[in-house]
Protein backbone atom coordinates (compact mmCIF):
# COMPACT_ATOMS: atom_id res chain seq x y z
CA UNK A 1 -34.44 -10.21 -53.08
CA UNK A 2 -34.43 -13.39 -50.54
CA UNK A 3 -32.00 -13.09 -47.74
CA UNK A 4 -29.97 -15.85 -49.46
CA UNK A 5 -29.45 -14.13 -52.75
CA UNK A 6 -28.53 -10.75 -50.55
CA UNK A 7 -26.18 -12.89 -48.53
CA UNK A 8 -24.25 -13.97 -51.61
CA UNK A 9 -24.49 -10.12 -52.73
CA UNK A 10 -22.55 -8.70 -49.98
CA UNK A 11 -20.58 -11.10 -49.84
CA UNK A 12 -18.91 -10.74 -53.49
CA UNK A 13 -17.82 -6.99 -51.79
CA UNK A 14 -16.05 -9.14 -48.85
CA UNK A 15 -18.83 -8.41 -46.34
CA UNK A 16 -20.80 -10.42 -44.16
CA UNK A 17 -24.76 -9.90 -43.83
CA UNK A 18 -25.03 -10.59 -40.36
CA UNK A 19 -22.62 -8.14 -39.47
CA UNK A 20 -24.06 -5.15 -41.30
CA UNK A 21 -27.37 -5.92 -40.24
CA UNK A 22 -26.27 -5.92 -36.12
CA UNK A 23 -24.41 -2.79 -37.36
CA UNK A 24 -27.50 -1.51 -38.58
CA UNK A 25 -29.37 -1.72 -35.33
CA UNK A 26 -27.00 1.00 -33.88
CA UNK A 27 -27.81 4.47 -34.12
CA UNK A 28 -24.59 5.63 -35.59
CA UNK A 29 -25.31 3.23 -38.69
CA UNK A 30 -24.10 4.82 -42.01
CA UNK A 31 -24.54 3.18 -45.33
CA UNK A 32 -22.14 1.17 -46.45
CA UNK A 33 -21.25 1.14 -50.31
CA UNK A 34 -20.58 -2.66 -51.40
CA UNK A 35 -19.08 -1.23 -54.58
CA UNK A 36 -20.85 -4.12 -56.75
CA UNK A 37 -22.56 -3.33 -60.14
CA UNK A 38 -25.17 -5.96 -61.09
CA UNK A 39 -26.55 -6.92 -64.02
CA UNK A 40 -30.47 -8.60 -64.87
CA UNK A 41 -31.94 -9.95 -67.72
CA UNK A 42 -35.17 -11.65 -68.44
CA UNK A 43 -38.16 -11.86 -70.71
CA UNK A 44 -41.43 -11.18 -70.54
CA UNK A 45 -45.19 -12.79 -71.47
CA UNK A 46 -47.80 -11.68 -71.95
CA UNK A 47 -51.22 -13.15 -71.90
CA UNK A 48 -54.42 -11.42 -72.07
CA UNK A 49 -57.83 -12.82 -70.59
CA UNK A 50 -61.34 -11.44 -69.30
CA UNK A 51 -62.84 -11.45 -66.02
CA UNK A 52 -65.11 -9.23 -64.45
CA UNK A 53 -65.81 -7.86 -60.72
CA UNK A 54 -69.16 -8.97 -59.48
CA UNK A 55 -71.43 -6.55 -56.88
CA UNK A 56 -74.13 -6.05 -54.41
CA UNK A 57 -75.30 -3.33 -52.80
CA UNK A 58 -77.23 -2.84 -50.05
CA UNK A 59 -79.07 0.32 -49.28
CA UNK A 60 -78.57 1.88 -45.57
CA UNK A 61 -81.33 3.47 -43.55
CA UNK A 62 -79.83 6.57 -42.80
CA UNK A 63 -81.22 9.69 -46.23
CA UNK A 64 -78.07 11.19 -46.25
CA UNK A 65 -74.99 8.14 -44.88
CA UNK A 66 -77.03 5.84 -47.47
CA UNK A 67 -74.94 6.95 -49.70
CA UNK A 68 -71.52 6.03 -47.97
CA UNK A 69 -70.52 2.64 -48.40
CA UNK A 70 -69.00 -0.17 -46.42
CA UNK A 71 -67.27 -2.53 -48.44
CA UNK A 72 -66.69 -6.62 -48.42
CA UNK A 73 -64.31 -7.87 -50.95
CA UNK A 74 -62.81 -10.91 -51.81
CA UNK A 75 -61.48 -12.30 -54.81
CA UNK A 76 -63.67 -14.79 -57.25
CA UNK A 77 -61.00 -16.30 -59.52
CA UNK A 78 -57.70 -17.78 -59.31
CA UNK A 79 -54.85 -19.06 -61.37
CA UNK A 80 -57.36 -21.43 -63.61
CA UNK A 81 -55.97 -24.21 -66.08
CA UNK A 82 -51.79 -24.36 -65.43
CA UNK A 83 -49.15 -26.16 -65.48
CA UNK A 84 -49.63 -29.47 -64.08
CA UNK A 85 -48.06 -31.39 -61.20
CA UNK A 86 -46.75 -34.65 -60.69
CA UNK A 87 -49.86 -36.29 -60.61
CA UNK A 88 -51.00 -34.42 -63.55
CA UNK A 89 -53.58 -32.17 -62.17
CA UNK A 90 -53.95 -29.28 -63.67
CA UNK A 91 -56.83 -27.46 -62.34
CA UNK A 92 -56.09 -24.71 -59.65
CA UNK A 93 -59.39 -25.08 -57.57
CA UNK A 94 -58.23 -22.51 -55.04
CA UNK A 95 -60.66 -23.94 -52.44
CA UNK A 96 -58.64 -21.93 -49.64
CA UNK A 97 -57.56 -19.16 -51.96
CA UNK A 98 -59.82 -18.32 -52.33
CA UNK A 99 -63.24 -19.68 -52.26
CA UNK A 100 -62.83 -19.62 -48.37
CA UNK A 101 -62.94 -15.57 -48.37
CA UNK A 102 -66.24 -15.86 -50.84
CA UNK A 103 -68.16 -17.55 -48.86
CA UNK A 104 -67.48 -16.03 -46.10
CA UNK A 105 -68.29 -12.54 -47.53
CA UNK A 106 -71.85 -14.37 -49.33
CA UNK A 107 -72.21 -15.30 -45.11
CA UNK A 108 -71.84 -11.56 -44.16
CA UNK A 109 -73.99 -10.58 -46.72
CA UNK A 110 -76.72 -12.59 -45.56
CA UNK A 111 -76.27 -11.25 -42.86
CA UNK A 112 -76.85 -8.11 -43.43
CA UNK A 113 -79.68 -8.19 -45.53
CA UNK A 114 -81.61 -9.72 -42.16
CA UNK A 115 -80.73 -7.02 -40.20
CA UNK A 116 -83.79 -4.91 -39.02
CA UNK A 117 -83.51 -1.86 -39.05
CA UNK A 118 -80.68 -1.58 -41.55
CA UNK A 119 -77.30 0.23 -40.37
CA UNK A 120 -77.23 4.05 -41.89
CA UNK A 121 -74.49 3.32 -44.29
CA UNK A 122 -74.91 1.16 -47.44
CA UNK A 123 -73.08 -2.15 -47.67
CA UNK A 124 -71.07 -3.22 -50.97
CA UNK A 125 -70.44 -6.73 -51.36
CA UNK A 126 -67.65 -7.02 -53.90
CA UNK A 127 -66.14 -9.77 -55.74
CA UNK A 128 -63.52 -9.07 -57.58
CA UNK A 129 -61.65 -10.38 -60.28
CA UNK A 130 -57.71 -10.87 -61.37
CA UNK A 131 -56.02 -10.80 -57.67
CA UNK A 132 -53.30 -13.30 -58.78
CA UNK A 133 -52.65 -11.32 -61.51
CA UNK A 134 -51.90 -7.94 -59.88
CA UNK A 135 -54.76 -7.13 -57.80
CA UNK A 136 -56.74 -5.89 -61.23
CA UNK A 137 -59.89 -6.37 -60.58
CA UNK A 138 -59.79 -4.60 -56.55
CA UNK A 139 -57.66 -1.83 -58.71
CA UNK A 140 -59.90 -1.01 -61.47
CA UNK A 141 -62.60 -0.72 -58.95
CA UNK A 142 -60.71 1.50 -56.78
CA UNK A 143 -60.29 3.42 -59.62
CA UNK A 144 -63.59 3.62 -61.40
CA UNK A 145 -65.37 3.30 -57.93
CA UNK A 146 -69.93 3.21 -57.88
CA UNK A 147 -69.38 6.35 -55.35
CA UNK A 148 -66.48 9.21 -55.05
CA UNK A 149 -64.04 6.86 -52.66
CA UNK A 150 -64.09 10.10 -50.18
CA UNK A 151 -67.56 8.14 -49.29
CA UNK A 152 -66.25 4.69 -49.08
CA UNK A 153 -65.65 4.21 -44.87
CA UNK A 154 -63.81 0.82 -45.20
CA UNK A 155 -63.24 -1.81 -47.36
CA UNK A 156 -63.26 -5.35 -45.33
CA UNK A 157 -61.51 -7.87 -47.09
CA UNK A 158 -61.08 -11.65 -46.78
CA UNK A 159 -58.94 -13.08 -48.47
CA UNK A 160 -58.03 -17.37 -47.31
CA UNK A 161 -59.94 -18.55 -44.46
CA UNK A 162 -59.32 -20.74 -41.27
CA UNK A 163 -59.62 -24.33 -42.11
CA UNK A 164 -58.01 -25.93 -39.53
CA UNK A 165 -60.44 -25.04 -36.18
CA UNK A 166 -61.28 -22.27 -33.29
CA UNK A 167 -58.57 -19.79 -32.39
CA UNK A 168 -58.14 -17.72 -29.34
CA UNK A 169 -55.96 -15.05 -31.62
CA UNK A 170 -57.18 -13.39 -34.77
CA UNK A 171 -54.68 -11.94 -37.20
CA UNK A 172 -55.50 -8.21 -38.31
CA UNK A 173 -53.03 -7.91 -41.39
CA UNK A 174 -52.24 -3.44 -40.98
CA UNK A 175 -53.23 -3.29 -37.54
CA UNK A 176 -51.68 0.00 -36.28
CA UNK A 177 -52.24 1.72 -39.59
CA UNK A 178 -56.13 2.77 -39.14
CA UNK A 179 -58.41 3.92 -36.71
CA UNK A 180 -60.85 1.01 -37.23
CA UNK A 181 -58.25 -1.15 -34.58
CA UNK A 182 -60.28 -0.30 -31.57
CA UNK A 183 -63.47 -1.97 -33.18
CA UNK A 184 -61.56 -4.67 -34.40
CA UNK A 185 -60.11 -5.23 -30.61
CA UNK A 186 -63.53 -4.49 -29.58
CA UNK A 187 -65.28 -7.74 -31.40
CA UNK A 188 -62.71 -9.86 -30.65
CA UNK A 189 -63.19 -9.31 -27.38
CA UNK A 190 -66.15 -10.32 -27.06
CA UNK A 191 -65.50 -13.66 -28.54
CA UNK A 192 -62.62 -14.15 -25.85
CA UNK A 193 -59.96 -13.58 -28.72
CA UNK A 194 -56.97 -11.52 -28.95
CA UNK A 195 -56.27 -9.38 -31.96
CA UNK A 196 -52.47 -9.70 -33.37
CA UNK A 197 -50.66 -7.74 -36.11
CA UNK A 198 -49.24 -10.18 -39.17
CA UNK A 199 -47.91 -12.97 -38.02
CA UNK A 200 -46.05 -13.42 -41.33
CA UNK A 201 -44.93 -9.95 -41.52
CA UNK A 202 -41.93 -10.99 -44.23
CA UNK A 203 -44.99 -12.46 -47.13
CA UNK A 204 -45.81 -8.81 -47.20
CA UNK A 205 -49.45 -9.38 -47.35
CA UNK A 206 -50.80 -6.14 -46.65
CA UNK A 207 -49.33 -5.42 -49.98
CA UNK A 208 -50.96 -8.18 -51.84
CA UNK A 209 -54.09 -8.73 -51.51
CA UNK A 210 -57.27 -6.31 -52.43
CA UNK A 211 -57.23 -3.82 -49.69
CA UNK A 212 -54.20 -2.61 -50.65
CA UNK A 213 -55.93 -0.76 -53.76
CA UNK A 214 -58.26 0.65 -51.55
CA UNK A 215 -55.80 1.46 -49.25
CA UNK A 216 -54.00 3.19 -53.00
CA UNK A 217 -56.49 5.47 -52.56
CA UNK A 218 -57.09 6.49 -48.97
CA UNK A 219 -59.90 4.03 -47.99
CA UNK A 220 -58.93 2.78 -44.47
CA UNK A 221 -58.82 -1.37 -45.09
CA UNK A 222 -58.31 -4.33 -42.93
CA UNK A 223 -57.72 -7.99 -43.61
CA UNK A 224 -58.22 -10.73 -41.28
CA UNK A 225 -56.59 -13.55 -41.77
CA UNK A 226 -56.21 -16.84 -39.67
CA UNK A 227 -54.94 -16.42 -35.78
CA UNK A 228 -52.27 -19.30 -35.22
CA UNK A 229 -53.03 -19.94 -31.41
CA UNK A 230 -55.35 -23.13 -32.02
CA UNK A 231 -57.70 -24.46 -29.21
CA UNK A 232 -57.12 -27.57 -28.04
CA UNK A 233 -53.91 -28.16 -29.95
CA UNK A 234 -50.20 -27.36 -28.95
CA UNK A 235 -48.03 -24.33 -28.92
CA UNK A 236 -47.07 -23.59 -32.97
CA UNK A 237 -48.95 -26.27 -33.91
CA UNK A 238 -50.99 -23.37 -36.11
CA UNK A 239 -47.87 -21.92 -37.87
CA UNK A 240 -47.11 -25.72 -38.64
CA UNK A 241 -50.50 -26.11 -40.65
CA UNK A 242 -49.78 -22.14 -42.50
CA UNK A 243 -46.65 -23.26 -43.32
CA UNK A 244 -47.36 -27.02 -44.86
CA UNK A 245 -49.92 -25.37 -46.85
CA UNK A 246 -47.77 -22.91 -48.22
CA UNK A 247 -45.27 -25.30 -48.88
CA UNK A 248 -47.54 -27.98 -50.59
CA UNK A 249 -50.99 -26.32 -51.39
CA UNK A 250 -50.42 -22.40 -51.66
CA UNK A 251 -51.29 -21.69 -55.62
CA UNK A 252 -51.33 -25.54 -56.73
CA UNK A 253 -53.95 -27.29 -57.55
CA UNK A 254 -53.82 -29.77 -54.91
CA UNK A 255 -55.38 -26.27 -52.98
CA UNK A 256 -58.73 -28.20 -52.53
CA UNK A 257 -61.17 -29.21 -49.95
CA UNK A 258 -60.71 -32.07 -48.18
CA UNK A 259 -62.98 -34.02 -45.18
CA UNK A 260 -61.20 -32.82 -42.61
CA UNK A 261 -61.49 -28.77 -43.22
CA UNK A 262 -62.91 -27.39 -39.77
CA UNK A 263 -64.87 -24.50 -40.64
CA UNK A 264 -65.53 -23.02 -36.99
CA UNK A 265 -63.09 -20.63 -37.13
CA UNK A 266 -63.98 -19.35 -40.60
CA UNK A 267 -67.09 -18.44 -38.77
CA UNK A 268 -65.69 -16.75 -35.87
CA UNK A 269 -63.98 -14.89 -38.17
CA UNK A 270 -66.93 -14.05 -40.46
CA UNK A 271 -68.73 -12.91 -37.29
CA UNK A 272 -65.66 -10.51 -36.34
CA UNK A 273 -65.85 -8.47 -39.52
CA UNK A 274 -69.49 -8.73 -39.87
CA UNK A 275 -69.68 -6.99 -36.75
CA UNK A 276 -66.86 -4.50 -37.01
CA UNK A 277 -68.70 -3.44 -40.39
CA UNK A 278 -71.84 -2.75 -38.81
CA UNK A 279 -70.32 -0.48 -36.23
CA UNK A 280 -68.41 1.70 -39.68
CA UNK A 281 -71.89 1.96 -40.93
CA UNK A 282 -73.67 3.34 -37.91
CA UNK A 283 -71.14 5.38 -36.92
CA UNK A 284 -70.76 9.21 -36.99
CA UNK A 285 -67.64 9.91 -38.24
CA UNK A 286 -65.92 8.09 -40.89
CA UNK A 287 -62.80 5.98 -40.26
CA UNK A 288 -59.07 7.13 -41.19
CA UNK A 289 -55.20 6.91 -41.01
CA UNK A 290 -53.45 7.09 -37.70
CA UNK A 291 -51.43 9.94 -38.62
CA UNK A 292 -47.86 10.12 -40.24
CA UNK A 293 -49.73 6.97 -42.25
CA UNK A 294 -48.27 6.40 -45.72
CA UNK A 295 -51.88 6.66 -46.77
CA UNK A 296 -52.96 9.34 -44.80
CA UNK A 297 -52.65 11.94 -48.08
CA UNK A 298 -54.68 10.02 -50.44
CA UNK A 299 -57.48 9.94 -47.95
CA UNK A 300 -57.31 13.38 -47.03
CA UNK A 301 -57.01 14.32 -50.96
CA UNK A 302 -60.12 11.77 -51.57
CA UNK A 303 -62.51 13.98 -48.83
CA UNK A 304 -61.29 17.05 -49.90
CA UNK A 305 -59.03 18.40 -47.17
């Protein structure tokens, strides 16, 4: 429900939102009944189509961790052939969403595969299918996983890249959730940058894009996503350029690339989980929940404790 429609809600019972929600910021807060029944109707389509989830492994060092995996992902497909818009285009490219997050998970990949020796842990580069849909393909995966997913240490996903230049932030959509947040702070350290929690906490993202299924079933997950704090432009100048292409861009097909994309800090951003992955794979013990996590028992049912 948008706080509009809520407004309009509570207000029908003779209430005012503002009010209850400064009331709820008190300790002594109790519910308060608004005494309103509602009622919704709508109807339903359904549409059936086939995709598929697309994979690469590669084999770690280590005889035993080898068979552990790291895990890339970013989705391959987006909305397709819709309706059009006013200029009667209507191809969804998703250039941004999310061609951005493929390449730069086919980036990581490479390199990996140059590293020498290999990290202990195997690496899964996964593309998956159906994320505008529901997150199918990253579910069915999570679900019908290539190993038991008590031996899957982290799933790294990407999902819409920086287009617009160098950042001194990064944003780490479920920082505070894991214990991979010390490597993450650790990386972007060393590229000068400081690590922030989602900046757009009210899009919910953690819950919609592909680490979330992991996360459905235990396996830690983080998603970086564009910082907002833009060298060599001005204060909010970066949550201006989110926010236009939200507006104007975000699942239309005018989400394209254009001559003036700045692919620097896709790079720097590339680099940052590239690196953070490396240190999952080499490392003794793997990653979890910070405790009291909502995802804590899945991972503890998914290793057997």
């Amino acid at each position: 429900m948008t706080e509009d429609a809520a407004r309009q809600l509570v207000a029908l019972a003779g209430k005012d939102l503002s009010a209850l929600v400064e009331s709820a910021h008190h300790k002594e807060f109790t519910p308060v009944p608004l005494g309103i029944t509602t009622q919704l109707a709508f109807t339903n389509k359904i549409t059936r189509g086939k995709s598929a989830n697309v994979y690469g492994l590669l084999r770690g060092s280590d005889p035993v961790l080898k068979n552990e995996l790291v895990v890339y992902s970013a989705h391959h497909d987006h909305l397709g052939i819709g309706k059009p818009d006013k200029t009667g285009d209507k191809i969804y490219n998703g250039a941004l969403d999310n061609a951005t997050g493929c390449s730069q998970v086919l980036a990581i990949a490479r390199a990996w595969k140059a590293l020498s020796p290999l990290p202990r842990r195997s690496v899964l580069i996964l593309f998956v299918a159906g994320e505008e849909q529901g997150l199918l393909g990253s579910q069915y995966y999570a679900t019908h996983p290539t190993v038991p997913t008590g031996k899957i240490a982290a799933d790294i996903n990407y999902d819409g890249g920086d287009i617009w230049g160098k950042t001194r932030d990064v944003t780490y959509v479920g920082k505070g959730k894991t214990t991979l947040d010390p490597l993450v702070e650790e990386a972007a350290a060393r590229q000068g940058r400081t690590v922030k929690p989602d900046q757009f906490p009210d899009r919910g993202a953690f819950y919609r894009s592909d680490q979330f299924s992991f996360a459905h079933v235990g396996v830690p997950g983080l998603y970086l996503h564009t910082g907002t704090d833009f060298i060599g432009r001005p204060a909010g100048w970066g949550r201006e350029q989110v926010e236009a292409f939200e507006k104007t861009s975000y699942h239309q097909p005018s989400d394209q690339i254009t001559p003036d994309w700045n692919f620097d800090g896709m790079i720097l951003d590339a680099q940052l989980g590239f690196a953070v992955g490396v240190k999952v794979a080499n490392a003794d013990q793997l990653p979890g929940w910070v405790p009291g996590d909502e995802f804590e028992a899945a991972r503890k049912a998914a290793l057997g404790r």
